[in-house]
PDB file of N, CA and C in Angstrom:
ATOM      1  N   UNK A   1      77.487  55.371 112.820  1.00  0.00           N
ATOM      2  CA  UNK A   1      77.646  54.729 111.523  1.00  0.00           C
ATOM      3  C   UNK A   1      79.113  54.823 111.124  1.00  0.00           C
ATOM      4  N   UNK A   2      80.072  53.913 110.960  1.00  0.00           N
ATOM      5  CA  UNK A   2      81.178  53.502 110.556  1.00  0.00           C
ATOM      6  C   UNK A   2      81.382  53.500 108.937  1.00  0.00           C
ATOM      7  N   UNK A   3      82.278  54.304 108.875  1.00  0.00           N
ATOM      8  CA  UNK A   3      82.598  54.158 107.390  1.00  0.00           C
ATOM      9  C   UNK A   3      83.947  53.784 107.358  1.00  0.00           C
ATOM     10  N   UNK A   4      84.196  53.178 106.021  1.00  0.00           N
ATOM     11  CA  UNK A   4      85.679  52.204 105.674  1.00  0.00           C
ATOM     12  C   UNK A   4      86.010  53.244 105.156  1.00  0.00           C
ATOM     13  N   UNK A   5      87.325  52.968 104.292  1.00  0.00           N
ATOM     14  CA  UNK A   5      87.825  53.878 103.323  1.00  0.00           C
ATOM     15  C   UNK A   5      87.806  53.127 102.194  1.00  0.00           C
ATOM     16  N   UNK A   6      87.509  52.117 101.783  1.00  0.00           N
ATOM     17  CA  UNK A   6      87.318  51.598 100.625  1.00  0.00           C
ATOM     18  C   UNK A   6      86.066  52.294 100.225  1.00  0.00           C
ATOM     19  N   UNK A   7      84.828  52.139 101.050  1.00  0.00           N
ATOM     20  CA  UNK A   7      83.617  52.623 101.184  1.00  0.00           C
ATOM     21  C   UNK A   7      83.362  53.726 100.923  1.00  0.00           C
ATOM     22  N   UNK A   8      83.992  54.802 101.402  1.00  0.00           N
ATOM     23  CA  UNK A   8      84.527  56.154 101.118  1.00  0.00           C
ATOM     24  C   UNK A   8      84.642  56.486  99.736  1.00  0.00           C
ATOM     25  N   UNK A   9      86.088  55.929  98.990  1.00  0.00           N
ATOM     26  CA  UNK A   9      86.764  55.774  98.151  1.00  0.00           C
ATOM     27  C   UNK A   9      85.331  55.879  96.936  1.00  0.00           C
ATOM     28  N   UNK A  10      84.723  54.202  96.994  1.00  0.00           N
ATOM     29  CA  UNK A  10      84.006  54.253  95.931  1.00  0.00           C
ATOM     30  C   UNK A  10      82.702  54.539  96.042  1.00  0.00           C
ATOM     31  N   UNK A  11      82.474  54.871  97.161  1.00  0.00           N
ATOM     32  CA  UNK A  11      81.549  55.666  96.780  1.00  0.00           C
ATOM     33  C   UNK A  11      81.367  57.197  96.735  1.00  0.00           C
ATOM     34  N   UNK A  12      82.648  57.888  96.752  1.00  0.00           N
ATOM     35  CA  UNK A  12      82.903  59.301  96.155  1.00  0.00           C
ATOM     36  C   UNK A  12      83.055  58.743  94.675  1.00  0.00           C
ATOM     37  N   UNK A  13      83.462  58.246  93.932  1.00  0.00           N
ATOM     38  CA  UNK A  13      83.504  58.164  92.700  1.00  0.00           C
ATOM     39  C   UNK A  13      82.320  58.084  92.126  1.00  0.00           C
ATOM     40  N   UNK A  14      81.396  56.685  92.816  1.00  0.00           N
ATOM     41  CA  UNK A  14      80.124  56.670  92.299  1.00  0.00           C
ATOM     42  C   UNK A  14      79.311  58.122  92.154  1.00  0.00           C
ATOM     43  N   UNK A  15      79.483  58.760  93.120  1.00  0.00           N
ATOM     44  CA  UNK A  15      78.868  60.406  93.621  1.00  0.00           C
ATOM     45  C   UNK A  15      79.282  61.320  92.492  1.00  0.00           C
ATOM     46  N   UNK A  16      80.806  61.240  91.922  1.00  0.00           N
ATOM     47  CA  UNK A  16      81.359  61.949  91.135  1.00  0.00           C
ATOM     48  C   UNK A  16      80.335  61.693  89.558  1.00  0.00           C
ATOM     49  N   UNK A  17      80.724  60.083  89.469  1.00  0.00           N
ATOM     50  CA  UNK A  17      80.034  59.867  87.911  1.00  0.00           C
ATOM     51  C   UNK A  17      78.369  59.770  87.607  1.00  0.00           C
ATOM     52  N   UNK A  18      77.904  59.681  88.826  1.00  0.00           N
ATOM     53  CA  UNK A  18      76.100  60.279  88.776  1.00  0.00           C
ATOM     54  C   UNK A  18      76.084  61.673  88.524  1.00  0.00           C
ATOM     55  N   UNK A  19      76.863  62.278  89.193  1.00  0.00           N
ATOM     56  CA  UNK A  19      76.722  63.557  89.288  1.00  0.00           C
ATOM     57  C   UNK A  19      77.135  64.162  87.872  1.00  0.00           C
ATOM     58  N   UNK A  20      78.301  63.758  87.376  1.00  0.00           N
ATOM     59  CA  UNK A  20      79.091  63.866  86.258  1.00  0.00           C
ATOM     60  C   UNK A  20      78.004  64.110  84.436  1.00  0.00           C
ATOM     61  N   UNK A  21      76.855  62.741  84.747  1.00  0.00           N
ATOM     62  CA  UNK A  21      76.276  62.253  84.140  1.00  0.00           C
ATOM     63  C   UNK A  21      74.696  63.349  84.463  1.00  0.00           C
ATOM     64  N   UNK A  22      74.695  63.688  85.521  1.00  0.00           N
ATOM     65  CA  UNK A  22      73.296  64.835  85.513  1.00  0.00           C
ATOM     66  C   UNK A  22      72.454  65.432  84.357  1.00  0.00           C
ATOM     67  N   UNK A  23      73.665  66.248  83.831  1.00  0.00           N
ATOM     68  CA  UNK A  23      73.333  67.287  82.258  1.00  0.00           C
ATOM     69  C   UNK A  23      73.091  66.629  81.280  1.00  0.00           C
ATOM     70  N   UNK A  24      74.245  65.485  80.729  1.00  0.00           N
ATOM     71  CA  UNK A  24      73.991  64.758  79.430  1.00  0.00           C
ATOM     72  C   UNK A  24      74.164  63.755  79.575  1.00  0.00           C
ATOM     73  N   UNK A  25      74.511  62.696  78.826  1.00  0.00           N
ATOM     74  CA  UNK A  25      74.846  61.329  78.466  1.00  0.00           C
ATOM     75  C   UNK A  25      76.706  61.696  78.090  1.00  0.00           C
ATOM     76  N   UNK A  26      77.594  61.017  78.551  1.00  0.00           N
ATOM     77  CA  UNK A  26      78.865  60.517  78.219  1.00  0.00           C
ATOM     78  C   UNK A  26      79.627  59.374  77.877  1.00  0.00           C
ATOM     79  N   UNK A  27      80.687  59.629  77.481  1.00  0.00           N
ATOM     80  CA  UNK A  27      81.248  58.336  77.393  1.00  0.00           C
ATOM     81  C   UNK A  27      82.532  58.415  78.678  1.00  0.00           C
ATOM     82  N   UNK A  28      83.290  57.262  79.163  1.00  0.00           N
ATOM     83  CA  UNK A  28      83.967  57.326  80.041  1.00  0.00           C
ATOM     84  C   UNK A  28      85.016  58.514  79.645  1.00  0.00           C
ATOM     85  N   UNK A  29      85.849  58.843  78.749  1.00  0.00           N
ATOM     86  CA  UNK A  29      86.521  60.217  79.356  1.00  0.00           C
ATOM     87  C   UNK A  29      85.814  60.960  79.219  1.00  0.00           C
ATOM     88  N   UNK A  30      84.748  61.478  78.738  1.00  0.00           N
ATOM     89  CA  UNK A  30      83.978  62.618  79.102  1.00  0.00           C
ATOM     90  C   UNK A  30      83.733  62.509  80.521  1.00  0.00           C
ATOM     91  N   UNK A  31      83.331  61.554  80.718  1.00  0.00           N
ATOM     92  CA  UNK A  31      83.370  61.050  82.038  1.00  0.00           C
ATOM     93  C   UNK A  31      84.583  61.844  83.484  1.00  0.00           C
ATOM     94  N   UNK A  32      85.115  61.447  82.860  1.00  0.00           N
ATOM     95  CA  UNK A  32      86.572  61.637  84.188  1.00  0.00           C
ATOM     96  C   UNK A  32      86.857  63.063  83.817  1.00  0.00           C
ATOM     97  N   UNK A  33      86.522  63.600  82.403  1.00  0.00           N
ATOM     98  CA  UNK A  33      87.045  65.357  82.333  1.00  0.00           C
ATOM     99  C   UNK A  33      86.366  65.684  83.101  1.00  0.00           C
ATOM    100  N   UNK A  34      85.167  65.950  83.088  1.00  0.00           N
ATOM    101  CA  UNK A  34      83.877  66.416  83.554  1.00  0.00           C
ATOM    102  C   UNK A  34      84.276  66.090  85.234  1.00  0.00           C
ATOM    103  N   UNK A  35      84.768  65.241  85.756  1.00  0.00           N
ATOM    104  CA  UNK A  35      84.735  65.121  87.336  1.00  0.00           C
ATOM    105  C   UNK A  35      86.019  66.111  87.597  1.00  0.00           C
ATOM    106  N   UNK A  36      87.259  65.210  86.881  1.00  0.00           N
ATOM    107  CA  UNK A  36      88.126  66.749  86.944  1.00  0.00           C
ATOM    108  C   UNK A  36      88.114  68.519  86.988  1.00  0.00           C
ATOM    109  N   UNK A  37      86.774  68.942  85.562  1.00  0.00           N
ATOM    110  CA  UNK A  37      86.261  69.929  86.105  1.00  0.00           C
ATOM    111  C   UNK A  37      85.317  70.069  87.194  1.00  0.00           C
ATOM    112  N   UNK A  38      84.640  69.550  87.799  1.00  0.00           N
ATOM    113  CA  UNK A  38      84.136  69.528  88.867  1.00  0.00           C
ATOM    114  C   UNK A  38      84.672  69.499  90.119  1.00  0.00           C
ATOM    115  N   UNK A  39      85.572  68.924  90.042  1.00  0.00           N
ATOM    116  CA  UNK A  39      86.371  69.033  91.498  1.00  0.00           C
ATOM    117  C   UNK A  39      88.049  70.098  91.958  1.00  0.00           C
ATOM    118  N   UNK A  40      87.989  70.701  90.314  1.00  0.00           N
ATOM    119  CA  UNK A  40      89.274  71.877  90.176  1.00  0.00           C
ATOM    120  C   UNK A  40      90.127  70.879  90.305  1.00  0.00           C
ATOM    121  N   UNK A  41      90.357  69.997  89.395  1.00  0.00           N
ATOM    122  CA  UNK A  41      91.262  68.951  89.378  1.00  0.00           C
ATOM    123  C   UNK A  41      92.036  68.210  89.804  1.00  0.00           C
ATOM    124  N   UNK A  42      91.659  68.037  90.827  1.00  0.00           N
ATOM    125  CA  UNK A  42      91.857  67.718  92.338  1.00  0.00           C
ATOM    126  C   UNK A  42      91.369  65.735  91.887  1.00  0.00           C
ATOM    127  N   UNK A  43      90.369  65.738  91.591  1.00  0.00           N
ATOM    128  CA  UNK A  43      90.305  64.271  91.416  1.00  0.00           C
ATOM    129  C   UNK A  43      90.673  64.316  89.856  1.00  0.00           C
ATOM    130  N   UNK A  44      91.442  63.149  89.538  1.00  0.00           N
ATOM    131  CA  UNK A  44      91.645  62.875  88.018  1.00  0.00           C
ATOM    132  C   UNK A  44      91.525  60.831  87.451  1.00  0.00           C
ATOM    133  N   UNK A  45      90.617  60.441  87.534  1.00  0.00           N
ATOM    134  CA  UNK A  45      89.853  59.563  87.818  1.00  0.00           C
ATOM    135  C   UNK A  45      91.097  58.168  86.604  1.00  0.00           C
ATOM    136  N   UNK A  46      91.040  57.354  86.424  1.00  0.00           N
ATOM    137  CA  UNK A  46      92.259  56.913  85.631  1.00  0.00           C
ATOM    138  C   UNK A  46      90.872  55.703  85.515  1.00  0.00           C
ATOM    139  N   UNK A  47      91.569  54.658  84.188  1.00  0.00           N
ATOM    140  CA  UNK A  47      90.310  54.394  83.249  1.00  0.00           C
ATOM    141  C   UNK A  47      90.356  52.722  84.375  1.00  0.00           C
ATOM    142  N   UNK A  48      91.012  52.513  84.793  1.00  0.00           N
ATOM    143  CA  UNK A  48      91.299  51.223  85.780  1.00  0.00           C
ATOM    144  C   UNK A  48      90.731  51.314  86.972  1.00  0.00           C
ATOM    145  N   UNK A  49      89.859  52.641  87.154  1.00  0.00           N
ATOM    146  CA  UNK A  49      88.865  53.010  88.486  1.00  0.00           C
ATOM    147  C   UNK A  49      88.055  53.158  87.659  1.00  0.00           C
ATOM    148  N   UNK A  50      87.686  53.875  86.610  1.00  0.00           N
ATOM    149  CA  UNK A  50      86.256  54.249  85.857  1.00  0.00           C
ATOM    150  C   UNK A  50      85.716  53.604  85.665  1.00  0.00           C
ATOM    151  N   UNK A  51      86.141  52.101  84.223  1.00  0.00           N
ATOM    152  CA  UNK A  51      85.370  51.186  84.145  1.00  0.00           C
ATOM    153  C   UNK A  51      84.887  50.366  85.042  1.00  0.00           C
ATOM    154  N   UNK A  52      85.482  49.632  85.891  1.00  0.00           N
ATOM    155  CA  UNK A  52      84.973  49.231  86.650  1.00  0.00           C
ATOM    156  C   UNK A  52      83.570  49.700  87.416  1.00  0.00           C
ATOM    157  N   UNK A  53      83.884  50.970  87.599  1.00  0.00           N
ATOM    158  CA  UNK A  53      82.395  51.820  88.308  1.00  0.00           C
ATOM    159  C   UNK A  53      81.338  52.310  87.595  1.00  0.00           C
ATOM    160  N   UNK A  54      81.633  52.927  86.268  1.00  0.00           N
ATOM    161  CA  UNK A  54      81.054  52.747  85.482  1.00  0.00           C
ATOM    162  C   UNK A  54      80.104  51.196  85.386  1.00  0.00           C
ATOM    163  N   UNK A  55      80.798  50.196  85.099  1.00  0.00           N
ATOM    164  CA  UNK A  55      80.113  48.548  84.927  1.00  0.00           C
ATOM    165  C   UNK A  55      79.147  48.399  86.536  1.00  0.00           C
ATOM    166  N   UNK A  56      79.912  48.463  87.426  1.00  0.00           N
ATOM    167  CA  UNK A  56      79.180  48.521  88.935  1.00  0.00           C
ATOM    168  C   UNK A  56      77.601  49.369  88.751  1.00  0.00           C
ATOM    169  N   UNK A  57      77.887  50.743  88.476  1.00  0.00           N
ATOM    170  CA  UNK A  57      76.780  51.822  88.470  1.00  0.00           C
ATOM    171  C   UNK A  57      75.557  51.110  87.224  1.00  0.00           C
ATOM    172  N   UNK A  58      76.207  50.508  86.339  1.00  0.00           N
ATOM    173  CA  UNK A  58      75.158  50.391  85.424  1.00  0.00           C
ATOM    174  C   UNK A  58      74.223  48.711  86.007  1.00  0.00           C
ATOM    175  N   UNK A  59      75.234  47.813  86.453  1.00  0.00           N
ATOM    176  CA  UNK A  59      75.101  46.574  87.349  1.00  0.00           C
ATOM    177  C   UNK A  59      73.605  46.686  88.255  1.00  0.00           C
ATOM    178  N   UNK A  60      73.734  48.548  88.606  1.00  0.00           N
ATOM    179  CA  UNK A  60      73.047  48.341  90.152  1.00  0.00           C
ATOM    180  C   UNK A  60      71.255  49.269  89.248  1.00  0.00           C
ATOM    181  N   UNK A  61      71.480  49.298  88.127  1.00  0.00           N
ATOM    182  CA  UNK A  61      70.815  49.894  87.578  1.00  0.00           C
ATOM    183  C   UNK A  61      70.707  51.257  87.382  1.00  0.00           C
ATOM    184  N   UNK A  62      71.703  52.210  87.948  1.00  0.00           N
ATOM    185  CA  UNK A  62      71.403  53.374  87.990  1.00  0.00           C
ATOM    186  C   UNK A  62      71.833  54.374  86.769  1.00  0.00           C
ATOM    187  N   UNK A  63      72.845  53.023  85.844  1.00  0.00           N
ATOM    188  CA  UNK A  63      72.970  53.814  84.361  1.00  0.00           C
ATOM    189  C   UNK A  63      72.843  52.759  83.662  1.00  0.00           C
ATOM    190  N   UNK A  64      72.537  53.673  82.468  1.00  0.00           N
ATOM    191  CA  UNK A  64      72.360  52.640  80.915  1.00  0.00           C
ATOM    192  C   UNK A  64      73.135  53.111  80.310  1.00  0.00           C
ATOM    193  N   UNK A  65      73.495  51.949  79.148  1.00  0.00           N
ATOM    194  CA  UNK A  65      74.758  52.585  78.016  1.00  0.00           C
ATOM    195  C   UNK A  65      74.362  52.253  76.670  1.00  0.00           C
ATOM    196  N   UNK A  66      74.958  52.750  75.903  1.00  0.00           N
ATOM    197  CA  UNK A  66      74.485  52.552  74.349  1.00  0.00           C
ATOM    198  C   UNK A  66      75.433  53.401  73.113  1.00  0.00           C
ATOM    199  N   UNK A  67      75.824  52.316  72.408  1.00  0.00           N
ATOM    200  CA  UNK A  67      76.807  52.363  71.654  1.00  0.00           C
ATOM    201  C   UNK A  67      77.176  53.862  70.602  1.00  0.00           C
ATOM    202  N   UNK A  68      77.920  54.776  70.752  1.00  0.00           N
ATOM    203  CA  UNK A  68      77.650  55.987  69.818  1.00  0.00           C
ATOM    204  C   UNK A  68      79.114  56.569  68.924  1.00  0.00           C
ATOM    205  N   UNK A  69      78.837  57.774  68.412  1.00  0.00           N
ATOM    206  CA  UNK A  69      80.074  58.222  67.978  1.00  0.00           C
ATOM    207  C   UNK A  69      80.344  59.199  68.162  1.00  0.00           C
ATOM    208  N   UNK A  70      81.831  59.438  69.218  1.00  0.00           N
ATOM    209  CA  UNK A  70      82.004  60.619  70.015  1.00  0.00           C
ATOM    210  C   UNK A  70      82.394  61.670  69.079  1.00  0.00           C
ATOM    211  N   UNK A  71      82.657  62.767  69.869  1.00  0.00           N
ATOM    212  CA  UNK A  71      83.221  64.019  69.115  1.00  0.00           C
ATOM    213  C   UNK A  71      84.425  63.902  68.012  1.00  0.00           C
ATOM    214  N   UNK A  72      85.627  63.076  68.248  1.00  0.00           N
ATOM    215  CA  UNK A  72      86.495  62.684  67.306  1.00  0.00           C
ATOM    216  C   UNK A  72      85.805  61.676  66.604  1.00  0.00           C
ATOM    217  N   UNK A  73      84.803  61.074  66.468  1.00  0.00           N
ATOM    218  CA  UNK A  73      84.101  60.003  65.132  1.00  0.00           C
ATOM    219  C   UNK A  73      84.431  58.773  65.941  1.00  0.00           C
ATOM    220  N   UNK A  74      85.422  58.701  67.149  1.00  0.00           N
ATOM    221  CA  UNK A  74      85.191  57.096  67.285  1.00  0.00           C
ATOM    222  C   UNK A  74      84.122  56.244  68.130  1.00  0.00           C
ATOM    223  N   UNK A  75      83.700  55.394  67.522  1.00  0.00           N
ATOM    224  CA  UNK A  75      82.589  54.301  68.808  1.00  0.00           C
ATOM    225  C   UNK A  75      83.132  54.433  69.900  1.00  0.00           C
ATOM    226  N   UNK A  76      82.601  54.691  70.644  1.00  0.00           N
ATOM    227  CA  UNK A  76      82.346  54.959  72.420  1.00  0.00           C
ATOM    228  C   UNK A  76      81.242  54.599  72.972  1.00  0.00           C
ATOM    229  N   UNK A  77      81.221  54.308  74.104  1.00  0.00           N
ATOM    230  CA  UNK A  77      80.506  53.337  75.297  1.00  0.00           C
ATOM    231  C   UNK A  77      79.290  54.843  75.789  1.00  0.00           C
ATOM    232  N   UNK A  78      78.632  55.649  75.420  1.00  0.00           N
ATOM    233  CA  UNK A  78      77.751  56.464  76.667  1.00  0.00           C
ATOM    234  C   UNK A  78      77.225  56.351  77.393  1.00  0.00           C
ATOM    235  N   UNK A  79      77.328  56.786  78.453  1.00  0.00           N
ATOM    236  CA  UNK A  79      76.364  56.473  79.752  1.00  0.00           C
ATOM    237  C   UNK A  79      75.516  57.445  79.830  1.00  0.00           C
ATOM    238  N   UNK A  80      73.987  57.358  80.420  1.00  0.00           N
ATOM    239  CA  UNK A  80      73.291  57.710  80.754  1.00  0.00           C
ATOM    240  C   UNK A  80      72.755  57.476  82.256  1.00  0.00           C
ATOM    241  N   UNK A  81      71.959  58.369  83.032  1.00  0.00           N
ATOM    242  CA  UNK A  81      71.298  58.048  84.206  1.00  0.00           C
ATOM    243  C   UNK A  81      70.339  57.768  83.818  1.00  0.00           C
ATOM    244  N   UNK A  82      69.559  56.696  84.547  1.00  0.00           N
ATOM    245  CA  UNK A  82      68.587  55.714  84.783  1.00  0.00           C
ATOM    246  C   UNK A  82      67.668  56.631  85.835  1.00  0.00           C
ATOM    247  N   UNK A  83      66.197  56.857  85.645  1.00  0.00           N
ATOM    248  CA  UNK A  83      65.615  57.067  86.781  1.00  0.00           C
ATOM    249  C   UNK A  83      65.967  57.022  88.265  1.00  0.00           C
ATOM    250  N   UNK A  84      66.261  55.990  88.580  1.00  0.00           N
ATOM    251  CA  UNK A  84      66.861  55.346  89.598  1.00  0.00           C
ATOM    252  C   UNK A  84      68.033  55.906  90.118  1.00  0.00           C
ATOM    253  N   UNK A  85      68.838  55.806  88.784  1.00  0.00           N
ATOM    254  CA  UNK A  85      70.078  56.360  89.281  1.00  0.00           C
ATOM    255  C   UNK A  85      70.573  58.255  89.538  1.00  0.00           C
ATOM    256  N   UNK A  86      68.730  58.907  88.772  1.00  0.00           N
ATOM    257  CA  UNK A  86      68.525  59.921  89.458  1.00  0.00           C
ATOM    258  C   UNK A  86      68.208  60.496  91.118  1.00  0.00           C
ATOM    259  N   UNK A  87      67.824  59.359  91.449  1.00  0.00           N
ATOM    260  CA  UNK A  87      67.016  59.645  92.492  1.00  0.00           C
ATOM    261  C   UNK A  87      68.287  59.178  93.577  1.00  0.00           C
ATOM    262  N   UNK A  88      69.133  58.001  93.313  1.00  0.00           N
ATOM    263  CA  UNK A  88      70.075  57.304  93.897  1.00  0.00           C
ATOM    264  C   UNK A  88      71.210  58.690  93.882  1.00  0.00           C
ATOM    265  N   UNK A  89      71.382  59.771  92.510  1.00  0.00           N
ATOM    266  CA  UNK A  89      72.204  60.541  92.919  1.00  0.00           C
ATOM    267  C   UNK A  89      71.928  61.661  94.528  1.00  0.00           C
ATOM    268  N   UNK A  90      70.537  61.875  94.312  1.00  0.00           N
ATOM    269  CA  UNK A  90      69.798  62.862  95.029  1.00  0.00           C
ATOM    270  C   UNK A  90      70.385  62.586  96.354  1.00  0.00           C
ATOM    271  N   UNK A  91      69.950  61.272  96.998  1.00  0.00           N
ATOM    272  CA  UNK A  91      70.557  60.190  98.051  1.00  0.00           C
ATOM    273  C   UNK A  91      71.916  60.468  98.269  1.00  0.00           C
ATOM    274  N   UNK A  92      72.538  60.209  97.356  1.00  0.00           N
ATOM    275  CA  UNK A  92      73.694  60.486  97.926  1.00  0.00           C
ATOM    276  C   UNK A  92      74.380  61.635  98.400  1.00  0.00           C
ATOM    277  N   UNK A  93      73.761  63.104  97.337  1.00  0.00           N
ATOM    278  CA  UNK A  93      74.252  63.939  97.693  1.00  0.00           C
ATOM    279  C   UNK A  93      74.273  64.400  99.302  1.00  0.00           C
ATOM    280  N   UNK A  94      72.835  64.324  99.448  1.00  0.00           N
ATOM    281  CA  UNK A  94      72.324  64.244 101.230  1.00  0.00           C
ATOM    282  C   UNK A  94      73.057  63.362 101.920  1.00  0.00           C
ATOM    283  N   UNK A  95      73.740  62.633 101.572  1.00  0.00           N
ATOM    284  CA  UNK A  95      74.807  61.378 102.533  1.00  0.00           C
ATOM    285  C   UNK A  95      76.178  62.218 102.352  1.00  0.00           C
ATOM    286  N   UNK A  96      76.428  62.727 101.336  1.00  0.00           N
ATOM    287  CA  UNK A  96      77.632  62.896 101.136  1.00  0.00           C
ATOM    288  C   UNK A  96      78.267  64.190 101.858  1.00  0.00           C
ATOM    289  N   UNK A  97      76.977  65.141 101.839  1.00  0.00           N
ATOM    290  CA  UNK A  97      76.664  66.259 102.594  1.00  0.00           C
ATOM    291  C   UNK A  97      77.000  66.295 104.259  1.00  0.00           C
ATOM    292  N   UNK A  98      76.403  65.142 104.760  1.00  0.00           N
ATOM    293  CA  UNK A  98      76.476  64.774 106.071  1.00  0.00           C
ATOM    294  C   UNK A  98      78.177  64.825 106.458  1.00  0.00           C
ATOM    295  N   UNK A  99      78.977  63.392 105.891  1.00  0.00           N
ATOM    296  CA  UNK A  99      79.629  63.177 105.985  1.00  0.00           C
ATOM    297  C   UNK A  99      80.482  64.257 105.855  1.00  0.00           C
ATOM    298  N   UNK A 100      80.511  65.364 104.959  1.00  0.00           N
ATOM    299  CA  UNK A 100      81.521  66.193 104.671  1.00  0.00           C
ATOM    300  C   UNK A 100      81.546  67.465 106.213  1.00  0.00           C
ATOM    301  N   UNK A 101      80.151  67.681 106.387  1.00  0.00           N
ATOM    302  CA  UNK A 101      80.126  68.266 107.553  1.00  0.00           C
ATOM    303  C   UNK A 101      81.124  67.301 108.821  1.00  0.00           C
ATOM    304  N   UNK A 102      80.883  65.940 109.259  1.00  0.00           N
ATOM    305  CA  UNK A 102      81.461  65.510 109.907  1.00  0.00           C
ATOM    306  C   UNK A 102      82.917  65.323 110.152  1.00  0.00           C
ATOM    307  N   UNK A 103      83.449  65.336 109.075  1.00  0.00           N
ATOM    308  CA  UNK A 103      84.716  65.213 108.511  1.00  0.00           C
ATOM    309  C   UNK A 103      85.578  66.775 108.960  1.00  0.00           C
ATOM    310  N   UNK A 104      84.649  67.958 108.969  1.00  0.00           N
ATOM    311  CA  UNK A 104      84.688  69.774 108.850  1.00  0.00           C
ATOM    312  C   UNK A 104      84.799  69.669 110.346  1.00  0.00           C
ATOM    313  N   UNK A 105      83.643  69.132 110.999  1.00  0.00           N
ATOM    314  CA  UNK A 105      83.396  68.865 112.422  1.00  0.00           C
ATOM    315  C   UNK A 105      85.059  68.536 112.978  1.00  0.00           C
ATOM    316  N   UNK A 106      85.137  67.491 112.616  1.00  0.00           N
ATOM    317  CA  UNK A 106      86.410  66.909 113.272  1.00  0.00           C
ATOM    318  C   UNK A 106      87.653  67.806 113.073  1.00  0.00           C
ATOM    319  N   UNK A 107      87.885  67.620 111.831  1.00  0.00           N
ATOM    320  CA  UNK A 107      88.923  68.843 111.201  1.00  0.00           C
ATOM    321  C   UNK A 107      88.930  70.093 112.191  1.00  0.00           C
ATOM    322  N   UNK A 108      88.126  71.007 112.593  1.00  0.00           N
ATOM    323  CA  UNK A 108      87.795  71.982 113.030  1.00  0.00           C
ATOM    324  C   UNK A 108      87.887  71.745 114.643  1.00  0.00           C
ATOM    325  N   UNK A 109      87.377  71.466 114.891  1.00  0.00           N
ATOM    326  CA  UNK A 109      87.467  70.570 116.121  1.00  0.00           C
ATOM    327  C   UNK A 109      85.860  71.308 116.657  1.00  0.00           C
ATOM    328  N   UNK A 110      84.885  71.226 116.512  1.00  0.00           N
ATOM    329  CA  UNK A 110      83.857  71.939 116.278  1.00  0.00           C
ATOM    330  C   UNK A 110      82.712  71.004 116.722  1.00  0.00           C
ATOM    331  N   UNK A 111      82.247  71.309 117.348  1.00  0.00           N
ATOM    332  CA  UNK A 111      80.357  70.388 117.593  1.00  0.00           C
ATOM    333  C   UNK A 111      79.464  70.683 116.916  1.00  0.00           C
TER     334      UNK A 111
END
């Protein structure tokens, strides 16, 4: 199985903002803090990759959004996971899992 790096790319993000989205409902920078803490800030997600994936993730059904008022009082976009997009996280983690071993594999030089 061949993977791109575009492929890669977005779908570690997608992985990041399912995952991101697990505990509560957010809005996009809660969004990208929350992956930042998750990854020891190593990923820092910028709003010209978010929305877009954000719009994609909700596209494919795996989030819903609905209009609210964040911690500073302003209207913000929240996302939520979708059933779907519970089960779609689950999926991925087990894909993502694989791949990271393979990646360790190679790195390592290891069978």
């Amino acid at each position: 199985m061949g993977i791109h790096r575009n492929d890669l790319l977005q779908g570690t993000l997608d992985l990041f903002i399912l995952r991101a989205l697990l505990v509560e409902p957010q809005h996009g920078w809660g969004i990208a803090r929350r992956i930042r803490q998750m990854t020891r800030d190593i990923f820092d997600v910028k709003p010209g990759s978010m929305f877009p994936a954000l719009k994609r993730l909700e596209e494919r059904g795996w989030l819903a959004s609905s209009w609210a008022h964040s911690e500073n009082g302003r209207r913000a976009k929240f996302y939520r996971l979708t059933r779907h997009g519970r089960k779609h996280a689950g999926d991925e983690v087990d894909n993502c899992r694989r791949v990271a071993a393979a990646i360790n594999w190679a790195i390592e030089g290891t069978s």
